[in-house]
N, C-alpha and C. Protein backbone atom coordinates (compact mmCIF):
# COMPACT_ATOMS: atom_id res chain seq x y z
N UNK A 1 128.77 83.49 97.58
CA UNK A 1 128.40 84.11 96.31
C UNK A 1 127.21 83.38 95.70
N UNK A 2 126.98 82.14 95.94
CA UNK A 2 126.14 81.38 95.40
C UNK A 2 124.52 81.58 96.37
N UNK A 3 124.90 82.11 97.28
CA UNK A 3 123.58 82.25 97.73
C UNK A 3 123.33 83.80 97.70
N UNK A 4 123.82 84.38 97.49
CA UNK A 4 123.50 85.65 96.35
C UNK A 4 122.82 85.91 95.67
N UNK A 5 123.27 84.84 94.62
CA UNK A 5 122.44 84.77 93.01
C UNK A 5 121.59 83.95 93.57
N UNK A 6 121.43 83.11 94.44
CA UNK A 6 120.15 82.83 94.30
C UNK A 6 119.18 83.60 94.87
N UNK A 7 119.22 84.14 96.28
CA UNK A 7 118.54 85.63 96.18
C UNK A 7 117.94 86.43 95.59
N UNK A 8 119.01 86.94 94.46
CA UNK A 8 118.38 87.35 93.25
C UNK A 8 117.18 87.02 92.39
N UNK A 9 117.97 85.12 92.25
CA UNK A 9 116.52 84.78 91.17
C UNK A 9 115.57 84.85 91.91
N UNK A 10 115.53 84.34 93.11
CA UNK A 10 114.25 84.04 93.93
C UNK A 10 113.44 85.55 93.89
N UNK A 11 114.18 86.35 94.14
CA UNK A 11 113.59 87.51 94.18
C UNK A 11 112.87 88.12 92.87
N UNK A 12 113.24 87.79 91.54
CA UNK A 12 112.53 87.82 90.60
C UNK A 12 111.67 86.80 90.36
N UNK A 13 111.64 85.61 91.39
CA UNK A 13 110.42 84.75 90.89
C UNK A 13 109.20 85.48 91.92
N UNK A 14 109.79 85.87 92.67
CA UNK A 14 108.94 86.70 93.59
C UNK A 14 108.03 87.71 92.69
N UNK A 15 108.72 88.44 92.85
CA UNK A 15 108.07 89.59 91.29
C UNK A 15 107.36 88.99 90.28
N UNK A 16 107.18 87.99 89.96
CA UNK A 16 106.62 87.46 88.96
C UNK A 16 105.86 86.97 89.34
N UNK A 17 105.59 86.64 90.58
CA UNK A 17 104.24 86.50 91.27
C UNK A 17 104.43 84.57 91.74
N UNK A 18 105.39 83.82 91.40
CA UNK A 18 105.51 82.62 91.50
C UNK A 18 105.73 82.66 93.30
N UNK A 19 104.43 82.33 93.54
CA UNK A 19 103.93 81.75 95.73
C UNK A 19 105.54 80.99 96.22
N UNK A 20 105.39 79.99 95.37
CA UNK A 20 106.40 79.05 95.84
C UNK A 20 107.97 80.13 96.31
N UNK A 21 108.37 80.89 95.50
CA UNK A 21 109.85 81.77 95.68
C UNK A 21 109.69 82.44 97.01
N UNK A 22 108.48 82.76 97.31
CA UNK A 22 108.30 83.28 98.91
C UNK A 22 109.10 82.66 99.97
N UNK A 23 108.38 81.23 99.92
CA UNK A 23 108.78 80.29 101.10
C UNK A 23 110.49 79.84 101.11
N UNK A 24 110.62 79.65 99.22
CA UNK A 24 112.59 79.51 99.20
C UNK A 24 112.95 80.59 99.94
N UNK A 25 112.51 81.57 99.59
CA UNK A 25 113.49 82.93 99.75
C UNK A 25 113.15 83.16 101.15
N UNK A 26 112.56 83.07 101.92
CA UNK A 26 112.52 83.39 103.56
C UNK A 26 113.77 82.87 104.29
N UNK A 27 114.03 81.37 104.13
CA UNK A 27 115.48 80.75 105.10
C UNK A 27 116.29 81.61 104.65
N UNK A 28 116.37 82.05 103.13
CA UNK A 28 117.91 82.49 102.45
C UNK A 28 118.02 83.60 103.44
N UNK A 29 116.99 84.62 103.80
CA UNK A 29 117.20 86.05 104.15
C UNK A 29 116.80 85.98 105.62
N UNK A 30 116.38 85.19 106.12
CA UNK A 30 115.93 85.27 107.17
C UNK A 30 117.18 86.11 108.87
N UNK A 31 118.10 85.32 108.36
CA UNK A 31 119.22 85.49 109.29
C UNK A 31 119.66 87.34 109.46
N UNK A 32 119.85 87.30 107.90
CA UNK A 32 119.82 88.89 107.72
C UNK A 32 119.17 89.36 108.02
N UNK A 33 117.81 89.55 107.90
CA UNK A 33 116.77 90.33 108.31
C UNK A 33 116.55 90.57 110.29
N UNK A 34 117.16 89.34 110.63
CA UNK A 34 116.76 89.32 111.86
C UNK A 34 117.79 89.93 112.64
N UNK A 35 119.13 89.85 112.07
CA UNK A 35 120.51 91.10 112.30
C UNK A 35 120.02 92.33 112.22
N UNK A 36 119.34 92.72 110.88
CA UNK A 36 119.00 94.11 111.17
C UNK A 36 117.87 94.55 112.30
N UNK A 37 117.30 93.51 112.16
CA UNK A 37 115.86 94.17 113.36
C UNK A 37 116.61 93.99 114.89
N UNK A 38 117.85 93.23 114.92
CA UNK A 38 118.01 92.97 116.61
C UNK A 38 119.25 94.52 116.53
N UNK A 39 119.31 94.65 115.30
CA UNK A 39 120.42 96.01 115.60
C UNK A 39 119.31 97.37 115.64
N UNK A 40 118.40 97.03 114.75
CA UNK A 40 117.28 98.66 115.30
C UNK A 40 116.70 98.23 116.21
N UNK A 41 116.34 96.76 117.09
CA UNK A 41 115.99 96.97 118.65
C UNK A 41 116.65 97.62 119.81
N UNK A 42 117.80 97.32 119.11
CA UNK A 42 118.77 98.17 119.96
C UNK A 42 118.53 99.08 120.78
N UNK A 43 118.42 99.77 119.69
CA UNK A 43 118.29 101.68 119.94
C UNK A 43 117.06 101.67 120.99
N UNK A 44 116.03 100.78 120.82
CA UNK A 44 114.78 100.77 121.65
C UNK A 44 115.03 100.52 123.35
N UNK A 45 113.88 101.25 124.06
CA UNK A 45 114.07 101.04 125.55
C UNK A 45 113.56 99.83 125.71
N UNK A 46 114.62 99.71 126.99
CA UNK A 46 114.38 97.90 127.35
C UNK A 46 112.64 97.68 127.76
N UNK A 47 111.92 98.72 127.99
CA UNK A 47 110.33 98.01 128.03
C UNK A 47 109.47 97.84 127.23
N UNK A 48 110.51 98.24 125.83
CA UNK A 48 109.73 97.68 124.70
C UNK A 48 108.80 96.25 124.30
N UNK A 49 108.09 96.07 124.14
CA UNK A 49 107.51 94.85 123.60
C UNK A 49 107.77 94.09 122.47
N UNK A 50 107.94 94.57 121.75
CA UNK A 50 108.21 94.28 120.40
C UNK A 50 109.59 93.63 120.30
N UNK A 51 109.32 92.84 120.01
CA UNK A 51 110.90 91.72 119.50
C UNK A 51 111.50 91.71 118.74
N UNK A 52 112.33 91.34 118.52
CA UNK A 52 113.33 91.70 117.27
C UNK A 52 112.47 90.62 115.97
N UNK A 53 112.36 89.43 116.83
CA UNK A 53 111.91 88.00 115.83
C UNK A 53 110.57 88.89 115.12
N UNK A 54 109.58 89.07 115.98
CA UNK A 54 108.45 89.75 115.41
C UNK A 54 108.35 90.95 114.45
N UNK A 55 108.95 91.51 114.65
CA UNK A 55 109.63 92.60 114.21
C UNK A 55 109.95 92.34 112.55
N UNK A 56 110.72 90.87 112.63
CA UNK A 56 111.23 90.68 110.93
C UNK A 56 109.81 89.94 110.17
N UNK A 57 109.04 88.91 111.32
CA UNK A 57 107.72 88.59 110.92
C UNK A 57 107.07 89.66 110.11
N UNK A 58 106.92 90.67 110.98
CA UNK A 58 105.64 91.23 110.26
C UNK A 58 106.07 92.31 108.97
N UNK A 59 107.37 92.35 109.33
CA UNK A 59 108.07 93.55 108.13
C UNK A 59 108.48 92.10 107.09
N UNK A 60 108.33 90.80 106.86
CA UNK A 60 108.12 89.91 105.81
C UNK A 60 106.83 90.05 105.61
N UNK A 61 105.57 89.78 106.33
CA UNK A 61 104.16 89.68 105.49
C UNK A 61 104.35 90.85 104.86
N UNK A 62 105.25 92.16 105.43
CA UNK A 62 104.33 93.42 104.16
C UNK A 62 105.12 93.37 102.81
N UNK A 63 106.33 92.96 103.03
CA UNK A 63 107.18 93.10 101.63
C UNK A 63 106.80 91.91 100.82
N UNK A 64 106.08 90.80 101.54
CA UNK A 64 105.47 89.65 100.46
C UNK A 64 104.25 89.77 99.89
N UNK A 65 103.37 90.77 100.68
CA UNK A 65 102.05 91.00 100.46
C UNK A 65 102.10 92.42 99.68
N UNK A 66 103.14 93.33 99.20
CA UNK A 66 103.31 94.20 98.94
C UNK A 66 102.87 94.15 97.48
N UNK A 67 102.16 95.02 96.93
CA UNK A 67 101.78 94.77 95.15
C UNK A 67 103.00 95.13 94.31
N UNK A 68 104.02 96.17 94.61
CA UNK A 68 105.07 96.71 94.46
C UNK A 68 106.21 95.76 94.74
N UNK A 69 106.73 94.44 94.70
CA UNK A 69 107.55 93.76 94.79
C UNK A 69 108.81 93.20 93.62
N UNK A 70 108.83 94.86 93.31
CA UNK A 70 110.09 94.72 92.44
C UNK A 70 111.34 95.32 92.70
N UNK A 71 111.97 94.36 93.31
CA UNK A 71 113.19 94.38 93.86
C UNK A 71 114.70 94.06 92.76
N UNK A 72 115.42 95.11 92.71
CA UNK A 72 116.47 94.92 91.64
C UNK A 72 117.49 93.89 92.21
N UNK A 73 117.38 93.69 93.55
CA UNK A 73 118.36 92.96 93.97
C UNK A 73 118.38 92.70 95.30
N UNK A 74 119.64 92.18 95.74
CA UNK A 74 120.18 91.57 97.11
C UNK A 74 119.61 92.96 98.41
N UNK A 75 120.75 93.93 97.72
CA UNK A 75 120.82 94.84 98.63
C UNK A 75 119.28 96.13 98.75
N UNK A 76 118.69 96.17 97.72
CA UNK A 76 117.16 96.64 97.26
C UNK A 76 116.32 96.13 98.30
N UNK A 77 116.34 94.98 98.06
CA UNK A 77 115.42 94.16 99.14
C UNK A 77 115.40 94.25 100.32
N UNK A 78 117.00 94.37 101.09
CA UNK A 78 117.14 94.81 102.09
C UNK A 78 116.52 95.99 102.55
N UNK A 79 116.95 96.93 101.70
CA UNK A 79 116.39 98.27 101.90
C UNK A 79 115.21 98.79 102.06
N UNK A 80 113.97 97.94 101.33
CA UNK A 80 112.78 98.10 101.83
C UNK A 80 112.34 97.32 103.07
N UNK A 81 113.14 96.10 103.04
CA UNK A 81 113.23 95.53 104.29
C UNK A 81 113.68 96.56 105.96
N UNK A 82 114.42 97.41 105.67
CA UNK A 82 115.06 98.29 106.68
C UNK A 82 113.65 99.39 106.59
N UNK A 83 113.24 99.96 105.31
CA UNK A 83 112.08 100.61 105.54
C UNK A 83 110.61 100.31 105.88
N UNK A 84 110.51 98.97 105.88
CA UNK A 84 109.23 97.97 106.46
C UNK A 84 109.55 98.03 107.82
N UNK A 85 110.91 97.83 108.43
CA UNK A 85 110.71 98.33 109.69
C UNK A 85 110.28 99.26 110.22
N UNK A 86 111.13 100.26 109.74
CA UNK A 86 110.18 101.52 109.80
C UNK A 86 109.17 101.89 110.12
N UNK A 87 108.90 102.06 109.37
CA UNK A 87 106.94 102.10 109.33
C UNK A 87 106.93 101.33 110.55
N UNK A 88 106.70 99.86 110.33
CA UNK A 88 106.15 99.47 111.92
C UNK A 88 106.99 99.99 112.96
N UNK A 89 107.93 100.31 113.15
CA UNK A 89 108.41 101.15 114.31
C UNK A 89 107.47 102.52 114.88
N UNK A 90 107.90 103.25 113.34
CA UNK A 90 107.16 104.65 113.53
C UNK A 90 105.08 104.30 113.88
N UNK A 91 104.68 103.45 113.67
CA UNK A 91 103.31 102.94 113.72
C UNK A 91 103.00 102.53 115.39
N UNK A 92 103.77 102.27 115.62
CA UNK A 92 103.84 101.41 117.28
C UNK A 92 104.24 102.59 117.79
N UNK A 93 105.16 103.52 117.19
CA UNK A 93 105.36 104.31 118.50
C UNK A 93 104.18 105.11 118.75
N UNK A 94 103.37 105.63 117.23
CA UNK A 94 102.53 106.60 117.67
C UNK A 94 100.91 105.94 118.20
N UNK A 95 101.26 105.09 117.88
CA UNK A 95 99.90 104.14 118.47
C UNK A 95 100.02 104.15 120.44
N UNK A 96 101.20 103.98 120.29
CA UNK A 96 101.43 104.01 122.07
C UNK A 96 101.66 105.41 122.69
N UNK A 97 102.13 106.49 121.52
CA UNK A 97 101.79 107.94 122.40
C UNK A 97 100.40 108.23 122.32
N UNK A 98 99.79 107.67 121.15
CA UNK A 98 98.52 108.29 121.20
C UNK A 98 97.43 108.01 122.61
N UNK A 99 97.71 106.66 122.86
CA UNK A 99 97.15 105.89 124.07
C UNK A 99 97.60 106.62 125.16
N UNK A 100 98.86 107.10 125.57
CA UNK A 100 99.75 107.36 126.54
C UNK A 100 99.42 108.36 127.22
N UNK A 101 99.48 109.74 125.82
CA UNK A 101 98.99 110.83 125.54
C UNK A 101 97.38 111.29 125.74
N UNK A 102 96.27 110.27 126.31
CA UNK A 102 94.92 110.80 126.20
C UNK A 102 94.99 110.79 124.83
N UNK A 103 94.99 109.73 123.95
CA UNK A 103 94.01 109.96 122.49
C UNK A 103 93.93 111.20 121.91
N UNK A 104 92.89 111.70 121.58
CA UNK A 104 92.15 112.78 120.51
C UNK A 104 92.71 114.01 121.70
N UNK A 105 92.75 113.86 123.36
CA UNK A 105 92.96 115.14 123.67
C UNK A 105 93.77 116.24 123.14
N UNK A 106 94.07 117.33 123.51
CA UNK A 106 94.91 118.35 122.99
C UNK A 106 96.15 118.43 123.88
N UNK A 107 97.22 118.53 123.24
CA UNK A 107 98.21 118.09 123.60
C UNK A 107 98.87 119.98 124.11
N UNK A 108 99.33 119.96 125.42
CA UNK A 108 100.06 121.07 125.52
C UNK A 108 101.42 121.32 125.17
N UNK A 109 101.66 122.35 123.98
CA UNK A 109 103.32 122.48 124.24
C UNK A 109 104.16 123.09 125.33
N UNK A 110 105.22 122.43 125.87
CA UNK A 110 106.28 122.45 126.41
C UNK A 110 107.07 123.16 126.45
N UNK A 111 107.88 124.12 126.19
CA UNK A 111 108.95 124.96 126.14
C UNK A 111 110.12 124.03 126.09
N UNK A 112 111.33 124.13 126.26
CA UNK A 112 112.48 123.78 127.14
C UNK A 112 112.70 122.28 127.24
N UNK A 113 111.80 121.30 126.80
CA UNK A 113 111.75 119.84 127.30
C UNK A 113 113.06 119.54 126.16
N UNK A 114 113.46 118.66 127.24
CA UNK A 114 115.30 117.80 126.63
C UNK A 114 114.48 116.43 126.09
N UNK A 115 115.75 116.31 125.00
CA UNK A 115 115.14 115.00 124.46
C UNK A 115 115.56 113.74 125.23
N UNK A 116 116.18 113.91 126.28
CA UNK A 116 116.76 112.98 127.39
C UNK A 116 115.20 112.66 127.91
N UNK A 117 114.61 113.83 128.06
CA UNK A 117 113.10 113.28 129.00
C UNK A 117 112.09 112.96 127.99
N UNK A 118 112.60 112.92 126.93
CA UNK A 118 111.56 112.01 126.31
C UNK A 118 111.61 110.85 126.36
N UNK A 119 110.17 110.19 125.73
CA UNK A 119 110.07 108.25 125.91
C UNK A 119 111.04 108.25 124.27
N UNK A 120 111.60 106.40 124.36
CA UNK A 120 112.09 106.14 123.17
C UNK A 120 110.89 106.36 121.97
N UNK A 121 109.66 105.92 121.89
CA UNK A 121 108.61 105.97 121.31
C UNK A 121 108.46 107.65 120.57
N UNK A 122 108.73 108.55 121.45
CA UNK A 122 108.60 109.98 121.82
C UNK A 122 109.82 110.45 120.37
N UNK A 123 110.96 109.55 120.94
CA UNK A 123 111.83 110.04 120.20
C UNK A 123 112.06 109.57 118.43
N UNK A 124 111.53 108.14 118.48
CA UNK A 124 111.23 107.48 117.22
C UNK A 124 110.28 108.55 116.45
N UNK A 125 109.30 109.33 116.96
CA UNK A 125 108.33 110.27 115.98
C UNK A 125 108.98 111.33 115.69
N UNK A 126 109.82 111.98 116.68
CA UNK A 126 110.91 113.30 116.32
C UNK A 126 111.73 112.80 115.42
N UNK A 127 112.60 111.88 115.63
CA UNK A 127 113.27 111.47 114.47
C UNK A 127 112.37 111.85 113.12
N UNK A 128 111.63 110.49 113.22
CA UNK A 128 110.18 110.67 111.81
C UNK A 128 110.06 111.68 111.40
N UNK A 129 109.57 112.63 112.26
CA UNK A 129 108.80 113.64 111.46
C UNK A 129 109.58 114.84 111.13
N UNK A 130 110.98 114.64 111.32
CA UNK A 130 112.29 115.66 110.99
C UNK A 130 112.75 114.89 109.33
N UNK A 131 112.60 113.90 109.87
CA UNK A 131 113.49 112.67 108.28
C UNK A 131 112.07 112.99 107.63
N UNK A 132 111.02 113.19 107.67
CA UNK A 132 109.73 113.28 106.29
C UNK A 132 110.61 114.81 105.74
N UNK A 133 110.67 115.57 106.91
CA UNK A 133 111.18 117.12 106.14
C UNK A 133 112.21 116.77 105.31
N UNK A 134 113.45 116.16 105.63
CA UNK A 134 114.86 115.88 105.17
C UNK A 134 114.69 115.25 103.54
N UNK A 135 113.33 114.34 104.11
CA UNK A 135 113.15 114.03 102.58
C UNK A 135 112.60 114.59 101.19
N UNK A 136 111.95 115.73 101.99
CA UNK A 136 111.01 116.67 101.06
C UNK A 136 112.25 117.28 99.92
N UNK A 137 113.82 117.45 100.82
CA UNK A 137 114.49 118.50 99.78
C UNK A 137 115.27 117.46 99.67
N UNK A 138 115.91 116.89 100.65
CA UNK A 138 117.39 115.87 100.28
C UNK A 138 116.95 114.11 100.48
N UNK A 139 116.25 113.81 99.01
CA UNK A 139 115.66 112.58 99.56
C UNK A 139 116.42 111.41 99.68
N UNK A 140 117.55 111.52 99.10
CA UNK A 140 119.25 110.85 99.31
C UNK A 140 119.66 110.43 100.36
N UNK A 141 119.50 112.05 101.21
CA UNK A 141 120.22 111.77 102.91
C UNK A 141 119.51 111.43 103.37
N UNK A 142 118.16 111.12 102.88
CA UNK A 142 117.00 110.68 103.72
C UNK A 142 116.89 109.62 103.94
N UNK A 143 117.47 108.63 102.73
CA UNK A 143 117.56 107.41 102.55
C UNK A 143 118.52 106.56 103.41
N UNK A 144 119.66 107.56 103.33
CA UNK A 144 120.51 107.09 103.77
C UNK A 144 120.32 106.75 105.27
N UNK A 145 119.72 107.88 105.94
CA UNK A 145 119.53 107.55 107.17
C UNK A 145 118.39 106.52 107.65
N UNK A 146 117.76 105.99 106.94
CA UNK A 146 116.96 105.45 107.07
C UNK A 146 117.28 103.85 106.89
N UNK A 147 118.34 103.89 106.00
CA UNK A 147 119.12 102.65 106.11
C UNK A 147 119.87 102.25 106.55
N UNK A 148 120.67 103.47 107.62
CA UNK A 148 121.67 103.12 108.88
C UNK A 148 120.87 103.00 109.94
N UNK A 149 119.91 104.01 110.55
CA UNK A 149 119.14 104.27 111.40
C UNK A 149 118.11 103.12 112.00
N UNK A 150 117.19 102.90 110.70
CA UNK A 150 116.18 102.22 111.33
C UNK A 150 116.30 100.53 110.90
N UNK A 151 117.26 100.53 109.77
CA UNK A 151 117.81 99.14 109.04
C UNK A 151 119.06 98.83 109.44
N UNK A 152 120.19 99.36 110.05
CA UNK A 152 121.28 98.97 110.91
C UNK A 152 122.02 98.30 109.93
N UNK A 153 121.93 99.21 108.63
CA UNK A 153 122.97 98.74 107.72
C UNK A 153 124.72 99.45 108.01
N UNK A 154 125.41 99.25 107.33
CA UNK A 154 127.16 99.26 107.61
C UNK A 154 126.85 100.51 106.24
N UNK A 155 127.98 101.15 106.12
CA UNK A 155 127.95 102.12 105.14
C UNK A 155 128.00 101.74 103.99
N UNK A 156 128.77 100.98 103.84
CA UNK A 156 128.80 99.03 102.64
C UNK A 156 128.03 99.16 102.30
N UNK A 157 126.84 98.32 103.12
CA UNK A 157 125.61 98.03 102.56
C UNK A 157 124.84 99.18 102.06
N UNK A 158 124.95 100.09 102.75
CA UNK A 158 124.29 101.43 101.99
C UNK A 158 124.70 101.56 100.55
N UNK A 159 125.80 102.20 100.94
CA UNK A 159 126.42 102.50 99.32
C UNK A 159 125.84 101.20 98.50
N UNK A 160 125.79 99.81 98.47
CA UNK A 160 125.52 98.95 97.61
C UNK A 160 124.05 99.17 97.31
N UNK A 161 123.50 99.22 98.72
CA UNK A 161 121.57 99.43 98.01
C UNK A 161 121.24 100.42 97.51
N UNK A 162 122.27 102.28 97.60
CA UNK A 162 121.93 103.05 96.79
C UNK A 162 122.96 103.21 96.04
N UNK A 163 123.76 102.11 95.13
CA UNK A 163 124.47 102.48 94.24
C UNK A 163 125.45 103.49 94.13
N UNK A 164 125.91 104.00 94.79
CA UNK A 164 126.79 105.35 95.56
C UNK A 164 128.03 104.89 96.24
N UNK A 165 128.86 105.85 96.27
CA UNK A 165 130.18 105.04 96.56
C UNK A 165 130.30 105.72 98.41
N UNK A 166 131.10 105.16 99.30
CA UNK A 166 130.77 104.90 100.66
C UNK A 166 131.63 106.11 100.76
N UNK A 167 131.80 107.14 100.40
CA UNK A 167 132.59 108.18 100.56
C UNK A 167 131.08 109.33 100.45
N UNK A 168 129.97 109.05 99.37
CA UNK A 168 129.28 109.91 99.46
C UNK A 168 127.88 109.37 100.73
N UNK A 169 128.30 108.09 101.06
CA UNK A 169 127.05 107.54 102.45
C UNK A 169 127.60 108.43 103.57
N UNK A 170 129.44 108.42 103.96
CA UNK A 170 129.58 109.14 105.07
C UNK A 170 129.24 110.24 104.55
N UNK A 171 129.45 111.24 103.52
CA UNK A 171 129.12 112.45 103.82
C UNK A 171 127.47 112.83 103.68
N UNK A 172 126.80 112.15 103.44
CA UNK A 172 125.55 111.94 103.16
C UNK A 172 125.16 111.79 105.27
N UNK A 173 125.34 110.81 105.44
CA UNK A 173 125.06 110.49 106.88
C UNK A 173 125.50 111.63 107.84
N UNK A 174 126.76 112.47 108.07
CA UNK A 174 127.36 113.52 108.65
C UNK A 174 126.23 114.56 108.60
N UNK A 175 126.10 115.01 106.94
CA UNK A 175 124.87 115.96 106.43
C UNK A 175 123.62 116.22 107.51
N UNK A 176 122.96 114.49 107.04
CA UNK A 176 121.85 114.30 107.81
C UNK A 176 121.69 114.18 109.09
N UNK A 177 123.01 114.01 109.45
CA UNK A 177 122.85 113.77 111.20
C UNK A 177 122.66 115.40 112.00
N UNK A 178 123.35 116.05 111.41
CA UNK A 178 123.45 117.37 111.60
C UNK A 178 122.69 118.56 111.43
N UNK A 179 121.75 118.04 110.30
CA UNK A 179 120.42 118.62 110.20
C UNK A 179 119.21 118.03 110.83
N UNK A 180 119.25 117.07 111.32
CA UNK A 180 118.16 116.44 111.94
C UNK A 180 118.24 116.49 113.63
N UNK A 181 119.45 116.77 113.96
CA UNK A 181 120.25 117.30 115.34
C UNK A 181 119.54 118.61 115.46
N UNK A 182 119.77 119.99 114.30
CA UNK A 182 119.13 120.57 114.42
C UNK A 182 117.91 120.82 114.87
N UNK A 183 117.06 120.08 114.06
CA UNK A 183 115.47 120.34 113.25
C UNK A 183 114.91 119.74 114.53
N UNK A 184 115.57 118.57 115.35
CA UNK A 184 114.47 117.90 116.55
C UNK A 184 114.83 119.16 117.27
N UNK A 185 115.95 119.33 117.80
CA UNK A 185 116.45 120.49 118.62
C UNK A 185 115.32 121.85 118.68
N UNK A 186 115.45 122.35 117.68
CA UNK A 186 114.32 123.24 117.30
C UNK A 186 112.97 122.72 117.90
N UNK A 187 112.46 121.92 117.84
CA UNK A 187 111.07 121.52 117.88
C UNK A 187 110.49 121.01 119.13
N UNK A 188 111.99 121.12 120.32
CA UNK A 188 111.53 121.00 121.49
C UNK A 188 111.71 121.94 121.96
């Protein structure tokens, strides 16, 4: 409990722009952060490059270098932490289809292609670009999935970073799984 609250303060000395709360607050979170990135490596194919360690590196420079570093709390922090992954996930993957893919060429559509024969990379952008739609109307379930999905939070932790009780994360998560099952489905 005590390293909680300190979390907290640190995290408002953060916000307040005090350098020094950076360097406290890295050991405090570090462990955590690096749980969630070795649980969204997971999901990744084993010829990934990208490490879990690196992974929490560079998703710390953006949330420290971020101008927006107002974090209400423990579980807040996390959460942009789970969405800093993100981004660099979704960034790497399309950086490596784009390469993969011939660059600027024109890409032919497919008919019929299973998402089994897609690359993990392949599948990280379908995800993406189904969860941007999800968020346009239900930006809730959007969240939500984004904090199980790509942040490898427990339904716990959800409900705590969006304030919501873990009865509306499962049905929130069920929702979204099921429309986004759809929506890639469709789009291959």
């Amino acid at each position: 409990m005590e390293s909680m609250s300190e979390i907290t303060l640190l995290l408002q000395a953060v916000e307040r722009g005090q350098s020094r709360a950076s360097a406290e607050l890295l050991p405090l979170v570090y462990q955590e952060l690096r749980r969630l990135a070795a649980a969204r490596m997971a999901h990744e194919s084993a010829d990934q490059t990208l490490q879990a360690t690196a992974l929490v590196h560079e998703a710390w420079l953006r949330l420290v270098s971020d101008s927006d570093r107002t974090w209400q709390n423990r579980a807040h922090f996390f959460g942009a932490a789970a969405e800093a992954m993100r981004r660099i996930l979704i960034e790497r993957a399309r950086r490596k289809s784009s390469l993969k893919h011939g660059g600027d060429r024109e890409r032919l559509n497919i008919e019929g292609l299973e998402l089994a024969a897609t690359t993990p990379d392949e599948k990280v952008l379908l995800v993406n670009e189904a969860l941007e739609q999800l968020e346009a109307t239900q930006p809730e379930r959007a969240r939500v999935v984004v904090l199980k999905y790509f942040g490898g939070l427990t339904n716990k932790e959800v409900a705590e970073a969006m304030d919501i009780g873990e009865r509306s994360v499962d049905r929130h998560w069920m929702c979204a799984k099921n429309w986004l099952f759809r929506k890639i489905n469709a789009q291959l």
